[in-house]
Protein backbone atom coordinates (compact mmCIF):
# COMPACT_ATOMS: atom_id res chain seq x y z
CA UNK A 1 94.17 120.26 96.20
CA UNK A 2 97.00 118.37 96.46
CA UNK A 3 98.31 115.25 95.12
CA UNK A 4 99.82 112.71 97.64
CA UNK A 5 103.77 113.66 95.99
CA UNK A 6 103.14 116.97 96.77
CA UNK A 7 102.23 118.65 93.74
CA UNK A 8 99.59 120.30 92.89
CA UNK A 9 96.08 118.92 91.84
CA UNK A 10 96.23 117.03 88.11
CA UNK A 11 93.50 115.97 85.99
CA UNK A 12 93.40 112.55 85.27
CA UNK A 13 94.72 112.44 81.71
CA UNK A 14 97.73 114.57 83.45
CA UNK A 15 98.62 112.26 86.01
CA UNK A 16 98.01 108.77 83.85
CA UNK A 17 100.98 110.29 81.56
CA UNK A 18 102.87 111.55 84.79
CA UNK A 19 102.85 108.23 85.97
CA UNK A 20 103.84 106.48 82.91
CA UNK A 21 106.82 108.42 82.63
CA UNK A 22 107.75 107.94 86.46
CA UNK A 23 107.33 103.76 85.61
CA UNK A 24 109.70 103.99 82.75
CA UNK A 25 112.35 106.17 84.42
CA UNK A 26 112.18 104.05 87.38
CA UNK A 27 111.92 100.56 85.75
CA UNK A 28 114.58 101.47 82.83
CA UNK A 29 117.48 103.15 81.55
CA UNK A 30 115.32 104.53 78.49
CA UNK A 31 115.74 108.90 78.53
CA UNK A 32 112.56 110.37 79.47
CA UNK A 33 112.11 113.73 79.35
CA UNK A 34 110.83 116.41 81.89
CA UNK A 35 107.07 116.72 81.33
CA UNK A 36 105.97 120.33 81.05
CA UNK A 37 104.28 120.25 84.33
CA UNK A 38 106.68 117.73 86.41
CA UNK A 39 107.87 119.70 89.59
CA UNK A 40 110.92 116.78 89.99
CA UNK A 41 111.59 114.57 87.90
CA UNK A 42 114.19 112.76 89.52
CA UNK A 43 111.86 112.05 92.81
CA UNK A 44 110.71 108.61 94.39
CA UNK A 45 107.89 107.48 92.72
CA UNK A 46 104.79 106.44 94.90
CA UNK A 47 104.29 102.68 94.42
CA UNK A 48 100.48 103.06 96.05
CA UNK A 49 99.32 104.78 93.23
CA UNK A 50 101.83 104.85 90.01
CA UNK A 51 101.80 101.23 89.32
CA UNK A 52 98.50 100.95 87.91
CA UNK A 53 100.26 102.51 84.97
CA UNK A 54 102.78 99.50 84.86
CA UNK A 55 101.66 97.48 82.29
CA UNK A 56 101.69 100.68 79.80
CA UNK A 57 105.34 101.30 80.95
CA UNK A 58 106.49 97.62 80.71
CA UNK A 59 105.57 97.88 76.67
CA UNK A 60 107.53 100.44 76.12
CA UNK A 61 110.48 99.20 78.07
CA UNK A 62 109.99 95.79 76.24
CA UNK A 63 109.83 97.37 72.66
CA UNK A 64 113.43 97.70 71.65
CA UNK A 65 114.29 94.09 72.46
CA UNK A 66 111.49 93.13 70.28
CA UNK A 67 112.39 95.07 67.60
CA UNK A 68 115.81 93.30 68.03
CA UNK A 69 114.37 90.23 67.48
CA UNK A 70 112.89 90.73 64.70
CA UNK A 71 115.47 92.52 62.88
CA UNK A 72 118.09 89.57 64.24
CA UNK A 73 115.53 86.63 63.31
CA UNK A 74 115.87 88.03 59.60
CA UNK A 75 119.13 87.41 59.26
CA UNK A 76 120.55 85.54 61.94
CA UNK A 77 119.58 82.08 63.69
CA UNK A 78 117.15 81.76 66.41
CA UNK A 79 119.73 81.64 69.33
CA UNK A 80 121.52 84.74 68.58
CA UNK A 81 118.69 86.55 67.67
CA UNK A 82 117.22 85.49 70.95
CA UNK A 83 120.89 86.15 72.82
CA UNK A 84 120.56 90.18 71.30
CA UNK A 85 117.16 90.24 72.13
CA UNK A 86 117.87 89.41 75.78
CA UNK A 87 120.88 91.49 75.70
CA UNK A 88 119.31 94.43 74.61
CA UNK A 89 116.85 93.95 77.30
CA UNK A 90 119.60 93.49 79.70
CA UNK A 91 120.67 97.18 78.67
CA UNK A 92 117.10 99.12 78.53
CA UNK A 93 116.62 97.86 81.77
CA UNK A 94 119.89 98.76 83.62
CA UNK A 95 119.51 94.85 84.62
CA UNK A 96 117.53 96.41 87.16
CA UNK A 97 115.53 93.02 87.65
CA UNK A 98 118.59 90.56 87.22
CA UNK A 99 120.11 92.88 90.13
CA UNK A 100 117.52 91.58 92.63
CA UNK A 101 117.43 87.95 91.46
CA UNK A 102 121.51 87.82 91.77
CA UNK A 103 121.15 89.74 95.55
CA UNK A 104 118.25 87.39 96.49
CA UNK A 105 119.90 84.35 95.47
CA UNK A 106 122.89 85.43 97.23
CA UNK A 107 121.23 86.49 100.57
CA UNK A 108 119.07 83.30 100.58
CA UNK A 109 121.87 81.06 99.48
CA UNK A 110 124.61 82.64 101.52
CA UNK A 111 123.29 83.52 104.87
CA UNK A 112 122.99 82.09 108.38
CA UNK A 113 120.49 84.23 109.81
CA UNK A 114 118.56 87.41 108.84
CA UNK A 115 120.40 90.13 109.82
CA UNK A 116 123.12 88.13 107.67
CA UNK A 117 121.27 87.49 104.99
CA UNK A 118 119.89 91.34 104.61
CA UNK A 119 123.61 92.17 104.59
CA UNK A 120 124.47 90.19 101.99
CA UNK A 121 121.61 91.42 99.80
CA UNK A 122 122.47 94.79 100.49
CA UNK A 123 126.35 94.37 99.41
CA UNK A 124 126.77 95.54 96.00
CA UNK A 125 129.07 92.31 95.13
CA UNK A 126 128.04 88.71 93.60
CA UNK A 127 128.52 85.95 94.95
CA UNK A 128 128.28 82.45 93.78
CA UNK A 129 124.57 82.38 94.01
CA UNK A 130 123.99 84.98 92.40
CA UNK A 131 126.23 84.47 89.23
CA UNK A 132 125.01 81.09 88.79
CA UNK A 133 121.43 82.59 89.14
CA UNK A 134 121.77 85.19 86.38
CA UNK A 135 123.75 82.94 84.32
CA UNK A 136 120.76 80.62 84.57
CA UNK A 137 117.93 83.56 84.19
CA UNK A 138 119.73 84.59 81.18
CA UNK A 139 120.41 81.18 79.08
CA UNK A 140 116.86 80.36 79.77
CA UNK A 141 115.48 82.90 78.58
CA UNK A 142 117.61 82.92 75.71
CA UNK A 143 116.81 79.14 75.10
CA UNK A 144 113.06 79.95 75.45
CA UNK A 145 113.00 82.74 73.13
CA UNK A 146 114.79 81.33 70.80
CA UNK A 147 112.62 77.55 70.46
CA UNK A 148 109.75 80.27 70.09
CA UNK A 149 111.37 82.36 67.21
CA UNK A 150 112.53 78.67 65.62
CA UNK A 151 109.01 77.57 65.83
CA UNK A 152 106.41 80.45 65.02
CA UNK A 153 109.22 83.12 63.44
CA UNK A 154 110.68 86.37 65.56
CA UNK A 155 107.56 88.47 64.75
CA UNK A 156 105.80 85.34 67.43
CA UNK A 157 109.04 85.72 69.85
CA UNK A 158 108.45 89.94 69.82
CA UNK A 159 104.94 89.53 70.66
CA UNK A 160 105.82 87.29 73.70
CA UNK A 161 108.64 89.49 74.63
CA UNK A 162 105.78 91.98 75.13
CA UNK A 163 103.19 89.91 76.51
CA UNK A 164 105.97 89.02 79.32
CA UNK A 165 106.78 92.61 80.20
CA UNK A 166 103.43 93.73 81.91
CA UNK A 167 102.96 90.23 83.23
CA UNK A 168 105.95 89.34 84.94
CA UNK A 169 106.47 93.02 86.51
CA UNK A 170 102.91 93.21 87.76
CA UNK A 171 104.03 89.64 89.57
CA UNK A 172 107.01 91.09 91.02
CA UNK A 173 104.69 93.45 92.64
CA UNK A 174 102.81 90.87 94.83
CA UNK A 175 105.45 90.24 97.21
CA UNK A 176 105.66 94.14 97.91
CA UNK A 177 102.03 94.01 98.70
CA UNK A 178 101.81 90.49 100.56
CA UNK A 179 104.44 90.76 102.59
CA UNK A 180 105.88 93.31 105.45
CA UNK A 181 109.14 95.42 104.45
CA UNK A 182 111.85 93.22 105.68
CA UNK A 183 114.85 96.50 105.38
CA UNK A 184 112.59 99.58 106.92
CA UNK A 185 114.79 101.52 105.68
CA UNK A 186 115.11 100.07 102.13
CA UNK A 187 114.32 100.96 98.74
CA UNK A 188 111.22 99.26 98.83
CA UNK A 189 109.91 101.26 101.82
CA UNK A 190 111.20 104.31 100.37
CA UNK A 191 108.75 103.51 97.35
CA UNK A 192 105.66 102.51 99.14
CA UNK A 193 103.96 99.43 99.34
CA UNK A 194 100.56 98.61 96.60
CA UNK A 195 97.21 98.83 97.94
CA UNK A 196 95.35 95.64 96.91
CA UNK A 197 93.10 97.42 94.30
CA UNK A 198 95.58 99.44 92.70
CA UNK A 199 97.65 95.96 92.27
CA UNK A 200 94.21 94.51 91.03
CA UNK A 201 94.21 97.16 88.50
CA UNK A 202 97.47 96.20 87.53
CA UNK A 203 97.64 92.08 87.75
CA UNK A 204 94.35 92.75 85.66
CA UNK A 205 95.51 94.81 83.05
CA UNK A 206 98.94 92.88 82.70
CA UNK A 207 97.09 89.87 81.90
CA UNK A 208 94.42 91.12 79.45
CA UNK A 209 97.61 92.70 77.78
CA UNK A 210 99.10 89.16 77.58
CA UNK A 211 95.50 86.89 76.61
CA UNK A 212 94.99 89.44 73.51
CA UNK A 213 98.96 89.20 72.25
CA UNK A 214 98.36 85.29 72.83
CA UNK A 215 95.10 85.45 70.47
CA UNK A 216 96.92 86.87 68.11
CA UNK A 217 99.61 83.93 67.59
CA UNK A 218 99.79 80.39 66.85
CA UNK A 219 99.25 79.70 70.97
CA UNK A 220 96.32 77.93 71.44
CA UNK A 221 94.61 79.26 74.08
CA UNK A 222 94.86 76.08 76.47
CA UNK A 223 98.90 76.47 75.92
CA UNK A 224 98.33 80.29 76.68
CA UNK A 225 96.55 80.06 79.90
CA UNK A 226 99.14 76.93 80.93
CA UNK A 227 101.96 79.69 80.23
CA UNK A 228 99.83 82.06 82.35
CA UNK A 229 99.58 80.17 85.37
CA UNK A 230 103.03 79.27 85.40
CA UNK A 231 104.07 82.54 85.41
CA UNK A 232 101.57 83.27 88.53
CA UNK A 233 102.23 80.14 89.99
CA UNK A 234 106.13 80.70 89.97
CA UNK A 235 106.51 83.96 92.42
CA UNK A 236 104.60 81.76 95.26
CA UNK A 237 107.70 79.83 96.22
CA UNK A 238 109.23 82.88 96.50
CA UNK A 239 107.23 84.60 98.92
CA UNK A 240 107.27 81.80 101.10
CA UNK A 241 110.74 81.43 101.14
CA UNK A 242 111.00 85.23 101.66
CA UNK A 243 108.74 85.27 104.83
CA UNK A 244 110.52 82.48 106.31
CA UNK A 245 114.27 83.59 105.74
CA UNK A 246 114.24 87.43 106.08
CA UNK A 247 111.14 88.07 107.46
CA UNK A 248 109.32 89.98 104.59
CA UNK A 249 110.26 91.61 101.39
CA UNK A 250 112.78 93.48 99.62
CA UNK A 251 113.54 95.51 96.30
CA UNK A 252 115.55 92.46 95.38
CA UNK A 253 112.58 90.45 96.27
CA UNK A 254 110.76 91.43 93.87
CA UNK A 255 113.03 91.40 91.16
CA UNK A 256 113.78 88.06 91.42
CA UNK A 257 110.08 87.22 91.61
CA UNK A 258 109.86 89.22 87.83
CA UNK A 259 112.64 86.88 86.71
CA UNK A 260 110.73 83.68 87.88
CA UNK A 261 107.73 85.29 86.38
CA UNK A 262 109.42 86.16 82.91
CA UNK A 263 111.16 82.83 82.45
CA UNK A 264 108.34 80.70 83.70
CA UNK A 265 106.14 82.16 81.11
CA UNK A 266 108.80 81.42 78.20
CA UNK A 267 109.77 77.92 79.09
CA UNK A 268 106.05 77.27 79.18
CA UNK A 269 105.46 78.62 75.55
CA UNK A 270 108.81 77.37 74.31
CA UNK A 271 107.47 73.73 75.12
CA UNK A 272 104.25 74.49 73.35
CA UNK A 273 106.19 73.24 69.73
CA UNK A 274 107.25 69.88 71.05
CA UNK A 275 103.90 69.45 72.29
CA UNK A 276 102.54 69.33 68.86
């Protein structure tokens, strides 16, 4: 038996933890070791199958910015324990997502047509879109984060940080399984696209992660399932927008549609105190 990377057979308890460590390594600067029985560690991973391991993989990536928080919120104010927190995101994650949302921006904001526009994503430079959309990603998120830690304490803006993780990066997914491969030969291709029940799996999992760390704060649950929708309801633009200017979806795509995700979510629950 053989598994569709081409090694050999796995239980399931085998592959779940193969999987996990393929998310982390892929999503994430973070050093994961070789597993025992990992024939290549440095392969592709398999996006039709892998991803229902996601939301496991997103915690961990998530957890040293929200320790950061917390240790920040103790002795520092809420806006540059938020900034640090966001930074040290910024570095676990190789920036990986704020590298889409800058190439997006710049190939939807920049380009004529959409063999243009493809170009532009694929050049490694920024552009003026792009810096004014990671400039923008990044303050808001930092302003978000840090009404949250002013309002409930950073122990409440850690336990967002997390509930964001699974949820916005199962969101980025959608437009890799809605939408056609715009770049054939492209990262996202390379990867493979999700299969509507793994990403079921997934968009389920991601959002019973995020319900139960809402239950346990001061969010009421209205406020939680208003921050909830936002975050679904933000990648939708996106996809349209995505069809109509290059013709289907990129890598980039769907980091920028994590960023919408991420910040929707945290400008929803960071106007949940003046709501009071």
């Amino acid at each position: 038996m053989t598994a569709p990377n081409g090694e050999p057979g796995r239980d399931p308890l085998t592959a779940l933890l193969l999987e996990t460590a393929q998310c982390v390594r892929f999503y994430s600067r973070l050093p994961v070791p070789a597993l025992p029985f990992e024939a290549d560690p440095h392969a592709m991973p398999d996006f039709t199958r892998i991803v229902r391991m996601l939301p496991l993989a997103a915690l961990f990536i998530a957890l040293p910015g929200a320790v950061v928080v917390i240790l920040a919120g103790i002795f520092w104010s809420p806006w540059i324990a938020a900034l640090l927190a966001v930074m040290t995101q910024l570095w676990t994650t190789g920036a990986f997502h704020e590298d889409g949302l800058a190439d997006t921006a710049d190939g939807f904001g920049g380009g004529a047509t959409v063999e243009r526009r493809l170009a532009i994503m694929t050049d490694s430079r920024v552009g003026t879109f792009g810096a004014a959309a990671l400039v923008f990603s990044i303050l808001l998120r930092a302003a978000a984060l840090a009404e949250i830690v002013d309002a409930f304490g950073p122990g409440a803006g850690a336990l967002m940080m997390l509930a964001a993780a699974p949820l916005s990066r199962a969101l980025g997914l959608v437009p890799l399984w809605y939408l056609e491969n715009a770049k054939p030969d492209g990262k996202s291709a390379a990867v493979g696209q999700p299969g509507g029940r793994v990403l079921t799996v997934t968009l389920s999992v991601s959002f019973m992660i995020a319900v139960l760390i809402l239950q346990g704060s001061d969010i009421s649950p209205g406020q939680g399932l208003t921050a909830l929708a936002a975050a679904a309801l933000s990648v939708l633009p996106l996809i349209r927008m995505s069809r109509k200017l290059i013709g289907g979806q990129t890598g980039d795509v769907a980091g920028a549609a994590q960023q919408l995700a991420e910040t929707a979510f945290l400008l929803v629950l960071a106007a949940v105190p003046r709501a009071l």
